[in-house]
N, C-alpha and C. Protein backbone atom coordinates (compact mmCIF):
# COMPACT_ATOMS: atom_id res chain seq x y z
N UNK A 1 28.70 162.41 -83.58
CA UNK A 1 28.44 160.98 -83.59
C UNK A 1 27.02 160.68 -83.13
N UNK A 2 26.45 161.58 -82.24
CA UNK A 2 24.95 160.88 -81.55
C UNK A 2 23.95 161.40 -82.29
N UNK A 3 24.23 162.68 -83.37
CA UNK A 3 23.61 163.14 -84.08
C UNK A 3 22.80 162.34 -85.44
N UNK A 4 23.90 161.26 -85.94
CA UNK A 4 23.90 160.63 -86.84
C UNK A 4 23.22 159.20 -86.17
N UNK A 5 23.53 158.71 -85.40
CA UNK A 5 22.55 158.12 -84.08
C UNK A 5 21.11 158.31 -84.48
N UNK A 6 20.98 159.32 -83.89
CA UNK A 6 19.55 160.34 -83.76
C UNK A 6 18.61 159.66 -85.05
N UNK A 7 19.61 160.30 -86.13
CA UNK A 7 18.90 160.11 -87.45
C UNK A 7 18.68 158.62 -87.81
N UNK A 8 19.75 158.10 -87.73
CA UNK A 8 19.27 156.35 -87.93
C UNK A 8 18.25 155.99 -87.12
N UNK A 9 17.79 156.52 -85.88
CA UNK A 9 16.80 155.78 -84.82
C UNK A 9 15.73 155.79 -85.49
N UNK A 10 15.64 157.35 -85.91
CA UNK A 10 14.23 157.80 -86.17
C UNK A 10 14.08 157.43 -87.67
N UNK A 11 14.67 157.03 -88.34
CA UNK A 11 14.94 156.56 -89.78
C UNK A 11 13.80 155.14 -89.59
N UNK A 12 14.48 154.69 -88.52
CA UNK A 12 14.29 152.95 -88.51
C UNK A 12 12.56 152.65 -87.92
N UNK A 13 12.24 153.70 -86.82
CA UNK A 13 10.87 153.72 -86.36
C UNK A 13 10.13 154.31 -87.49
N UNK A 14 10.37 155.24 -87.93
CA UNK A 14 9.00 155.58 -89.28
C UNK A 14 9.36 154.67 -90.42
N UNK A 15 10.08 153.99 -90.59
CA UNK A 15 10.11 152.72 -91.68
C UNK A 15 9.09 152.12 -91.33
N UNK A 16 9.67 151.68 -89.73
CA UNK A 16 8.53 150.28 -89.23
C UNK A 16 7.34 150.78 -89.02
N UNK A 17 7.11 152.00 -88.73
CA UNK A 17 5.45 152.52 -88.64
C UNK A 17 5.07 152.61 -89.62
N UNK A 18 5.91 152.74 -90.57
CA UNK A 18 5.42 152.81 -92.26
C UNK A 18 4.45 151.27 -92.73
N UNK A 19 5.91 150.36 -92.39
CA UNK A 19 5.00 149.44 -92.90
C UNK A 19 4.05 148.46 -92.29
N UNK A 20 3.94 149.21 -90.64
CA UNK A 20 2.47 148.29 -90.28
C UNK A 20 1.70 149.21 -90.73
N UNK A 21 1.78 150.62 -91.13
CA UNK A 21 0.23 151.18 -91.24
C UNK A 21 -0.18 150.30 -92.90
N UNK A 22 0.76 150.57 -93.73
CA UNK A 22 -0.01 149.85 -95.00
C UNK A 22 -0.99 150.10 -95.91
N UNK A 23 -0.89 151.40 -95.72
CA UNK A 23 -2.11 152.44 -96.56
C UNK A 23 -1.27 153.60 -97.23
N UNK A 24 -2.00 153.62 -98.47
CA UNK A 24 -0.80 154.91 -99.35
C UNK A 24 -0.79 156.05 -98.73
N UNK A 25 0.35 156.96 -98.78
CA UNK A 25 0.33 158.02 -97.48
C UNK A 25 -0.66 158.82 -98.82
N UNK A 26 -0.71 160.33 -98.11
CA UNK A 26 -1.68 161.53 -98.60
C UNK A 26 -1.09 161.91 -99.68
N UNK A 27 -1.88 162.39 -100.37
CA UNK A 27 -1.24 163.08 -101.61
C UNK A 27 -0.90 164.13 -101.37
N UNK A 28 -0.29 165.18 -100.61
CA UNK A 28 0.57 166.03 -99.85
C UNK A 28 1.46 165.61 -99.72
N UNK A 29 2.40 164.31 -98.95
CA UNK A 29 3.42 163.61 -99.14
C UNK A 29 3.57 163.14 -100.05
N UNK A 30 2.65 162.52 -101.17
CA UNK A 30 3.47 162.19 -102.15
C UNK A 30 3.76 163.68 -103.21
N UNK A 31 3.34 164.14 -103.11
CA UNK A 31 3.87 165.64 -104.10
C UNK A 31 5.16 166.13 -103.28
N UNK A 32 5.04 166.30 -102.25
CA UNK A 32 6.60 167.04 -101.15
C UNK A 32 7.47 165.94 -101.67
N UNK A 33 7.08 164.49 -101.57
CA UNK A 33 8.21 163.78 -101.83
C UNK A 33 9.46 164.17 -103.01
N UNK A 34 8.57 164.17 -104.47
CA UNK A 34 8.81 164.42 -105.38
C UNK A 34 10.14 165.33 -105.47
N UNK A 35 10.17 166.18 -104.71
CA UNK A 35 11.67 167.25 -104.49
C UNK A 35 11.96 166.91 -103.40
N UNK A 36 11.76 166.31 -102.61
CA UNK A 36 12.99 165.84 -101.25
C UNK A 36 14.23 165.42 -101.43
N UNK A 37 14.85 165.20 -102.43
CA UNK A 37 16.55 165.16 -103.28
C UNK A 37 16.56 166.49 -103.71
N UNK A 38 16.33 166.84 -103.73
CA UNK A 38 16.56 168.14 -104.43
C UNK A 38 16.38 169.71 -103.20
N UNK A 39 15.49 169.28 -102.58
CA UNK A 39 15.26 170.54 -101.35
C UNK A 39 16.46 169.64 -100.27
N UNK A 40 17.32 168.46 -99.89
CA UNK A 40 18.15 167.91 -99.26
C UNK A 40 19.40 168.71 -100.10
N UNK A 41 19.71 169.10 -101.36
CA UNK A 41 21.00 169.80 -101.95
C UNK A 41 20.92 171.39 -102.12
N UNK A 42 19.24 171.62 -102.07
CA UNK A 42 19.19 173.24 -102.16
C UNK A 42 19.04 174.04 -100.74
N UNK A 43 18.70 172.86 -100.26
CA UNK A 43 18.68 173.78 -98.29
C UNK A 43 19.67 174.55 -97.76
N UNK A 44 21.10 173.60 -98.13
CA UNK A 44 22.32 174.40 -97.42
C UNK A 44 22.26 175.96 -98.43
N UNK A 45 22.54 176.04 -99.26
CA UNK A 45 22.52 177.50 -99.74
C UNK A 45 21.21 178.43 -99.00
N UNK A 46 20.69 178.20 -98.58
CA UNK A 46 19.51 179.53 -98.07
C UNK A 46 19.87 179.69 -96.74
N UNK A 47 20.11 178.23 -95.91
CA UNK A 47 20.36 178.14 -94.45
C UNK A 47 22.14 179.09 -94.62
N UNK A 48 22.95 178.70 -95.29
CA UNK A 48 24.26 179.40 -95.12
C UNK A 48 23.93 180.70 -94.81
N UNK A 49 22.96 180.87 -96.27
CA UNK A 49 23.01 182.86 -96.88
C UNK A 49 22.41 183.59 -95.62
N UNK A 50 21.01 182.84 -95.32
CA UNK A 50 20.82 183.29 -93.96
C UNK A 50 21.72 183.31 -92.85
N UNK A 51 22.13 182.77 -92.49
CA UNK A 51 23.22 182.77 -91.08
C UNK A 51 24.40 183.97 -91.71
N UNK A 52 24.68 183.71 -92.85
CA UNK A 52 25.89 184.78 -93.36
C UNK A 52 24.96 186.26 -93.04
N UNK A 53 24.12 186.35 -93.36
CA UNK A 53 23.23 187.60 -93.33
C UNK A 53 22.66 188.11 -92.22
N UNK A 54 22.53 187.21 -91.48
CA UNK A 54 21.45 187.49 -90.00
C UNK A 54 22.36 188.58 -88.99
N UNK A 55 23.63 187.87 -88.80
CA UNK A 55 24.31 188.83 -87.72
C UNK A 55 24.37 190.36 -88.62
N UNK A 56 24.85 190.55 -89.79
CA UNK A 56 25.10 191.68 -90.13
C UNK A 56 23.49 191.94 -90.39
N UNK A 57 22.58 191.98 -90.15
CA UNK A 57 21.21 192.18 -90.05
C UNK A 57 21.23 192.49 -88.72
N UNK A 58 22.17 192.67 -87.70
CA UNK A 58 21.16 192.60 -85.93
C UNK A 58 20.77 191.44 -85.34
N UNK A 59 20.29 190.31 -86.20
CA UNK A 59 19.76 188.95 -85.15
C UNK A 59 20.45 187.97 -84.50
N UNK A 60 20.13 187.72 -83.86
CA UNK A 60 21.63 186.90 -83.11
C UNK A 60 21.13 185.12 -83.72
N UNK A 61 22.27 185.08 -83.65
CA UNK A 61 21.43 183.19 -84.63
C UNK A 61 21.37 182.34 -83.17
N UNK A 62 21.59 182.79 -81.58
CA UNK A 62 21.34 182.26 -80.70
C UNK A 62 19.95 181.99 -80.17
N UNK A 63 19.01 182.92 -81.03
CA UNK A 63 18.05 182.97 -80.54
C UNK A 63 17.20 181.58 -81.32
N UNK A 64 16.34 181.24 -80.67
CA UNK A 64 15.22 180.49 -80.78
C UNK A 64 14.45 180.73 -82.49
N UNK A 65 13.81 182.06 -82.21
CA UNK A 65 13.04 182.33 -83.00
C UNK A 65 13.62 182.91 -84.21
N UNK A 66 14.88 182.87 -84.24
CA UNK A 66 15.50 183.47 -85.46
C UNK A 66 15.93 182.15 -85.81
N UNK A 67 16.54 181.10 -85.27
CA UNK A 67 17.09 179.76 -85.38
C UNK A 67 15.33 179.24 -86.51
N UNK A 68 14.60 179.16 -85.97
CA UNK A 68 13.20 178.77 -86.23
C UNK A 68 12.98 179.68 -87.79
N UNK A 69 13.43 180.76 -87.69
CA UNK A 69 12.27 181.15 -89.09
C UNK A 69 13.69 180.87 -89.88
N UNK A 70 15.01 180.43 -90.02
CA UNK A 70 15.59 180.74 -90.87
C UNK A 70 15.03 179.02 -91.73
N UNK A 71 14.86 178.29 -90.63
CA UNK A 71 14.47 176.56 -91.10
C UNK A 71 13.21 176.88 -92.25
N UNK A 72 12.25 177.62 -91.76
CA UNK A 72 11.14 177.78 -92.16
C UNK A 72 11.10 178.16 -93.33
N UNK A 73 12.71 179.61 -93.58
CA UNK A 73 12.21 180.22 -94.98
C UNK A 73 12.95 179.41 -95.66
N UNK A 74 13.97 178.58 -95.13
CA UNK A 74 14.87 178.08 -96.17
C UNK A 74 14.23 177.10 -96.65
N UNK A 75 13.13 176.14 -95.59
CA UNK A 75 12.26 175.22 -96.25
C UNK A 75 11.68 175.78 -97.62
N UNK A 76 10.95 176.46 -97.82
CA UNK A 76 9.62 177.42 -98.87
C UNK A 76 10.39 177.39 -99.58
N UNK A 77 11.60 178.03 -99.39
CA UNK A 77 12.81 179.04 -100.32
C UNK A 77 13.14 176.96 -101.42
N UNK A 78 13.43 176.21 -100.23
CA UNK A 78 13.85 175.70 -101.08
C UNK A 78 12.75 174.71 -101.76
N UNK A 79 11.40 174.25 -101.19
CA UNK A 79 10.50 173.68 -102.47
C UNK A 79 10.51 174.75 -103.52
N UNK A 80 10.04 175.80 -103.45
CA UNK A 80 9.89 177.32 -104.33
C UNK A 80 11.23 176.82 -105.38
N UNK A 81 12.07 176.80 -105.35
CA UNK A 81 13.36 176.72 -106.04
C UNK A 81 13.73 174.98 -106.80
N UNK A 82 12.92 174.20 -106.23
CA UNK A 82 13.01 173.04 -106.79
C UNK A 82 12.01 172.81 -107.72
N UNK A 83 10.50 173.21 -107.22
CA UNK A 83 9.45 173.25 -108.04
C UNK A 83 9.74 174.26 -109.12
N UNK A 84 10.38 175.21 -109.18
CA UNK A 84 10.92 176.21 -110.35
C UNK A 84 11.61 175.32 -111.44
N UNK A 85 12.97 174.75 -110.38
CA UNK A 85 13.46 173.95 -111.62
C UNK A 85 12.77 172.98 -112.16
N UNK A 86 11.84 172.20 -111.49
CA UNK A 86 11.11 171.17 -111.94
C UNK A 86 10.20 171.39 -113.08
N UNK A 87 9.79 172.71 -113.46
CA UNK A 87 8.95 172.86 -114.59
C UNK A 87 9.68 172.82 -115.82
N UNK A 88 11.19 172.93 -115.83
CA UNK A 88 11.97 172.77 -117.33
C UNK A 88 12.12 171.55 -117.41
N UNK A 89 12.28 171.04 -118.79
CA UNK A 89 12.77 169.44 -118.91
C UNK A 89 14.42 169.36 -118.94
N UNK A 90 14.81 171.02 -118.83
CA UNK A 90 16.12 170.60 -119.00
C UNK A 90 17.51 170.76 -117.72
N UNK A 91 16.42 171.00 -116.52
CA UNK A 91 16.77 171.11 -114.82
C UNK A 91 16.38 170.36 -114.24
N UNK A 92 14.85 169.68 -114.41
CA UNK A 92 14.16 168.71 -113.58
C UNK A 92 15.04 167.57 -113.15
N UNK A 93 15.74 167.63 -113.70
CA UNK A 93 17.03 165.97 -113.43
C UNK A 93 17.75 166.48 -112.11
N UNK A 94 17.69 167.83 -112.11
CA UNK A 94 18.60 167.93 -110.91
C UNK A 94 18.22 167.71 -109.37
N UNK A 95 16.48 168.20 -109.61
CA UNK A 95 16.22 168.57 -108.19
C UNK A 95 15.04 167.07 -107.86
N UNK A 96 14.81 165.77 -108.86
CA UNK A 96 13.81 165.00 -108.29
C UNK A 96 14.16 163.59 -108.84
């Protein structure tokens, strides 16, 4: 419950910081944007496969720095995998 909390708070402050700043964000955000539906439905599959994989790998998913790189690769893993589909005309519907 406080999790979902969490997310509405911070939802509601970068809205409102959004719209006193009033200047188009960077063109870095607007390209990331572009697959943010799509890296939000392809994340859970890398984050699962990792955690399914890590213990029978040795790493304990308690740790910090294993917690940390699995976010990291599943991030890449998943623009990498959206921008893939995004170059067909006949996948692009899925991931933007």
């Amino acid at each position: 419950a406080f999790d979902s909390l969490n997310v509405y708070a911070i939802s509601v402050v970068v809205f409102a910081f959004a719209m006193v700043i009033k200047r188009p964000s960077p063109r870095w955000i607007q390209m990331l944007s572009v697959y943010s539906y799509g890296v939000y439905l392809a994340h859970v599959l890398f984050i699962e496969g990792m955690q399914f994989a890590a213990p029978r790998l040795g790493l304990s998913l308690q740790s910090f720095s294993v917690t940390l790189g699995i976010m990291v690769i599943s991030s890449v893993l998943s623009y990498a995998t959206c921008i893939l589909l995004g170059q067909s005309k006949s996948t692009r519907w899925s991931v933007t």
